[in-house]
PDB file of N, CA and C in Angstrom:
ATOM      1  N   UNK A   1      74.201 105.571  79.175  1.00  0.00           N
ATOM      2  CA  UNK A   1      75.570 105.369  79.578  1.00  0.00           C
ATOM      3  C   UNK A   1      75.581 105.131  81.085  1.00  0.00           C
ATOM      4  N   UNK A   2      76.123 103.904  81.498  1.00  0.00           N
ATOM      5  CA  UNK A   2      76.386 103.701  82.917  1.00  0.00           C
ATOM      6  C   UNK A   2      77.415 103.957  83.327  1.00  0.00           C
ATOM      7  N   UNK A   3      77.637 104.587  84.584  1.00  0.00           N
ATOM      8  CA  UNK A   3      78.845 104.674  84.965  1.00  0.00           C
ATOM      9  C   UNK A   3      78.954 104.232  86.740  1.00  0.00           C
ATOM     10  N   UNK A   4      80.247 103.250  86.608  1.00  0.00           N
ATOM     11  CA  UNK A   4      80.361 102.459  88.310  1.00  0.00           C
ATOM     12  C   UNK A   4      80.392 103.723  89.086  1.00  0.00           C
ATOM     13  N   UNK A   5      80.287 103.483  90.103  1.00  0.00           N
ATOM     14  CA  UNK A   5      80.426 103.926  91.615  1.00  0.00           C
ATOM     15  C   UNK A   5      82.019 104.344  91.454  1.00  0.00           C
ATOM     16  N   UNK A   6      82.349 105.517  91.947  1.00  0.00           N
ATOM     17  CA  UNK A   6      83.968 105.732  91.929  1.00  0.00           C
ATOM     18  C   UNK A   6      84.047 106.099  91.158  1.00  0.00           C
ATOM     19  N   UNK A   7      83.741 105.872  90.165  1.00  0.00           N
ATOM     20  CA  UNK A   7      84.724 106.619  88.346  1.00  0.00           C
ATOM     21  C   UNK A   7      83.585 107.590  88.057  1.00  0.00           C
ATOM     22  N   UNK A   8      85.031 108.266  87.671  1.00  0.00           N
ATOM     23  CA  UNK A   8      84.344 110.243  87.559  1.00  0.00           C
ATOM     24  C   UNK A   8      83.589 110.176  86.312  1.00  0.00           C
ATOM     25  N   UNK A   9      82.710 110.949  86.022  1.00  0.00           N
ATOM     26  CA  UNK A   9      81.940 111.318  84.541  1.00  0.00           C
ATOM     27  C   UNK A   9      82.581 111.449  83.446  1.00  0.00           C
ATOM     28  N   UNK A  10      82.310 111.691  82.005  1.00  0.00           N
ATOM     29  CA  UNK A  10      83.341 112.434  81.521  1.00  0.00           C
ATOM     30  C   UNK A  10      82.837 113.582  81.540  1.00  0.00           C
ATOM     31  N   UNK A  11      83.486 114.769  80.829  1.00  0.00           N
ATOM     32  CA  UNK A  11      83.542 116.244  80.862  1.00  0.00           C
ATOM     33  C   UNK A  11      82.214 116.322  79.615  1.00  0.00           C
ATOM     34  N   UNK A  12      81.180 117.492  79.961  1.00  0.00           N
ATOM     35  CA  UNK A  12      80.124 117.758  79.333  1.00  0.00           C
ATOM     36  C   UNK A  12      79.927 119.138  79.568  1.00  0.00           C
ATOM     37  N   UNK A  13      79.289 119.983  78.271  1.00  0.00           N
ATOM     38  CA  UNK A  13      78.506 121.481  78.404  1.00  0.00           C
ATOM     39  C   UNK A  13      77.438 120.961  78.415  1.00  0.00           C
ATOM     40  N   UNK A  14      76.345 121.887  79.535  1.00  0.00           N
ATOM     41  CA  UNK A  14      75.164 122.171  79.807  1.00  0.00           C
ATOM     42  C   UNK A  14      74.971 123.436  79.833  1.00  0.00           C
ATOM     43  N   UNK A  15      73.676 123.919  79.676  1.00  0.00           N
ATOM     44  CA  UNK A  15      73.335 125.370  79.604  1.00  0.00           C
ATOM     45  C   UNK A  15      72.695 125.051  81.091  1.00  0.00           C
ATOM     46  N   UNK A  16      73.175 126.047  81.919  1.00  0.00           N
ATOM     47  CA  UNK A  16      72.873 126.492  82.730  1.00  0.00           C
ATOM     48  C   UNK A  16      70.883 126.888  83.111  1.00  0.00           C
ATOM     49  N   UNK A  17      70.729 127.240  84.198  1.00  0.00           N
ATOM     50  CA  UNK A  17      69.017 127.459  84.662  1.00  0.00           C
ATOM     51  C   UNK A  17      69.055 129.308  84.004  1.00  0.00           C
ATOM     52  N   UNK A  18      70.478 129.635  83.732  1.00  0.00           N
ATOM     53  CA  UNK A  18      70.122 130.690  83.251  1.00  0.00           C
ATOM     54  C   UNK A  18      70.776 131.076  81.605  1.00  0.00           C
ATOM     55  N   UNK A  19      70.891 129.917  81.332  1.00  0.00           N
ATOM     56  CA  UNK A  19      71.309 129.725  80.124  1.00  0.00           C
ATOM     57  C   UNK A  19      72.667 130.417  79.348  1.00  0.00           C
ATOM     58  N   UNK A  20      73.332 129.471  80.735  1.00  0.00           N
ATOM     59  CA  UNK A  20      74.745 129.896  80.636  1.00  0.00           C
ATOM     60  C   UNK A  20      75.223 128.449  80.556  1.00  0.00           C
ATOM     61  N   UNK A  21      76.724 128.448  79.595  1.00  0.00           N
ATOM     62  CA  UNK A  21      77.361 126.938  79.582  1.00  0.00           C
ATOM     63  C   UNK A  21      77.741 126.833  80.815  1.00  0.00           C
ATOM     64  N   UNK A  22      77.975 125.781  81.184  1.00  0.00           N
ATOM     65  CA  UNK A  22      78.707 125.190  82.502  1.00  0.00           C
ATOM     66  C   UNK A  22      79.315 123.924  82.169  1.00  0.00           C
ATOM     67  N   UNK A  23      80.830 123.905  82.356  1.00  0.00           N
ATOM     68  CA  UNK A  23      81.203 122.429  82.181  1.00  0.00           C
ATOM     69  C   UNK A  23      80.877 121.767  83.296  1.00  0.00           C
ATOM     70  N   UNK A  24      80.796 120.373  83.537  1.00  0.00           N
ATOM     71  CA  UNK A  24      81.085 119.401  84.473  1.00  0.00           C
ATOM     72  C   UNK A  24      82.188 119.441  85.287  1.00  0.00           C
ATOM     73  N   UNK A  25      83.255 119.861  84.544  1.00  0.00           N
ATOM     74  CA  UNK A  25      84.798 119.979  85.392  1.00  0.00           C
ATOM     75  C   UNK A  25      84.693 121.015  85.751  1.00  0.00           C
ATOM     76  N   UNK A  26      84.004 121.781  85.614  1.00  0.00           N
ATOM     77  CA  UNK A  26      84.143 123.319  86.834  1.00  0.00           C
ATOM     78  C   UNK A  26      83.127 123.096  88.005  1.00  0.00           C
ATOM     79  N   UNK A  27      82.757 122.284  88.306  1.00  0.00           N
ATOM     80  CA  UNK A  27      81.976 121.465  89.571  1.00  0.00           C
ATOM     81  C   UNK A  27      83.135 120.739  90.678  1.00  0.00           C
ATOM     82  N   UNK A  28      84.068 119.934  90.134  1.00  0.00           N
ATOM     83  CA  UNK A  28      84.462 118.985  90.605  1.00  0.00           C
ATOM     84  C   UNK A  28      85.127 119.775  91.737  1.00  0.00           C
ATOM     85  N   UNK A  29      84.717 118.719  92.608  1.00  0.00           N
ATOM     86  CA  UNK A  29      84.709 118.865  94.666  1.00  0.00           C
ATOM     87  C   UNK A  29      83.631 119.011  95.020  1.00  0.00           C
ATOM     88  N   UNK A  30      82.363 119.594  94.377  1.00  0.00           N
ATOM     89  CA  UNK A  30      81.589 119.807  94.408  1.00  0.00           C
ATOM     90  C   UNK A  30      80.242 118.467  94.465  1.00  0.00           C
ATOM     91  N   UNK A  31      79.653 118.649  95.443  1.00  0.00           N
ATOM     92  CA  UNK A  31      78.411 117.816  94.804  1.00  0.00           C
ATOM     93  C   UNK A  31      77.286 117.990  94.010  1.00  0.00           C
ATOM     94  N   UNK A  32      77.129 117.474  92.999  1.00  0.00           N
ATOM     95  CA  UNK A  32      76.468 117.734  92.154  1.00  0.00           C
ATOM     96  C   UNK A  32      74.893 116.598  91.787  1.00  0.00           C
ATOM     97  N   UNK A  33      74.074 117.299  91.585  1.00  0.00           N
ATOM     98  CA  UNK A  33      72.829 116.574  90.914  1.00  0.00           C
ATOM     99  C   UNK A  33      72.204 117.120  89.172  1.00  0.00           C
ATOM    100  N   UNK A  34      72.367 116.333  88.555  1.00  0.00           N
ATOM    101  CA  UNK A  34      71.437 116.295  87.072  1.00  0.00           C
ATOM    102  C   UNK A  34      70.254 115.807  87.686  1.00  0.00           C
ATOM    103  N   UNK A  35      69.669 116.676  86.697  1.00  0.00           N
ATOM    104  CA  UNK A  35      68.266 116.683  86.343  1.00  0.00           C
ATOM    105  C   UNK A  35      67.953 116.466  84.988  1.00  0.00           C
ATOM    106  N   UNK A  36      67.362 115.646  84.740  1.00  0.00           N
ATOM    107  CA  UNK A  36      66.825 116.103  83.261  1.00  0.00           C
ATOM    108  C   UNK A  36      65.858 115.734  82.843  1.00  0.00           C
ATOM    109  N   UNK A  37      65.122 116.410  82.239  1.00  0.00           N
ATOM    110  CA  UNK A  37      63.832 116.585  81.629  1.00  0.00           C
ATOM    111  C   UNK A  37      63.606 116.481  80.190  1.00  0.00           C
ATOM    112  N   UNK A  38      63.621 114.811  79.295  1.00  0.00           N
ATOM    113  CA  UNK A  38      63.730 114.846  78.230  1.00  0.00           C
ATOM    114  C   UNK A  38      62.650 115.281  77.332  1.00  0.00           C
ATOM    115  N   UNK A  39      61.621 115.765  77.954  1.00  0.00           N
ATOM    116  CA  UNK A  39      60.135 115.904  76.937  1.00  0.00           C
ATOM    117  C   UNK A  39      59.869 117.480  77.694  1.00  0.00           C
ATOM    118  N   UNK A  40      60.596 118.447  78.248  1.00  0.00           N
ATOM    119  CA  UNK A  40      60.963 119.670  78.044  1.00  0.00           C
ATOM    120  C   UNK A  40      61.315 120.427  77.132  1.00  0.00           C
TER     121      UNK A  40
END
C-alpha cells in the first residue's frame, strides 16, 4: 500500500516492543517510524 506525501495513514493495531496494542491514532503529533520485520 502506497501512500502520497501529506495524506495521513489509516488507523492500525500493533503490538507493541512490549506486547501491548497501540493504535496509530494514539501517536498522531507525534513522529513516528515502522519497522518491520517480515521473516521475524
Amino acid at each position: 500500500m502506497a501512500i502520497e506525501a501529506g495524506i495521513s495513514a489509516p488507523d492500525f493495531t500493533l503490538a507493541s516492543h512490549e506486547n501491548e496494542p497501540i493504535m496509530l491514532s494514539e501517536l498522531r503529533g507525534n513522529p513516528v517510524v515502522l519497522v518491520f520485520h517480515p521473516l521475524s
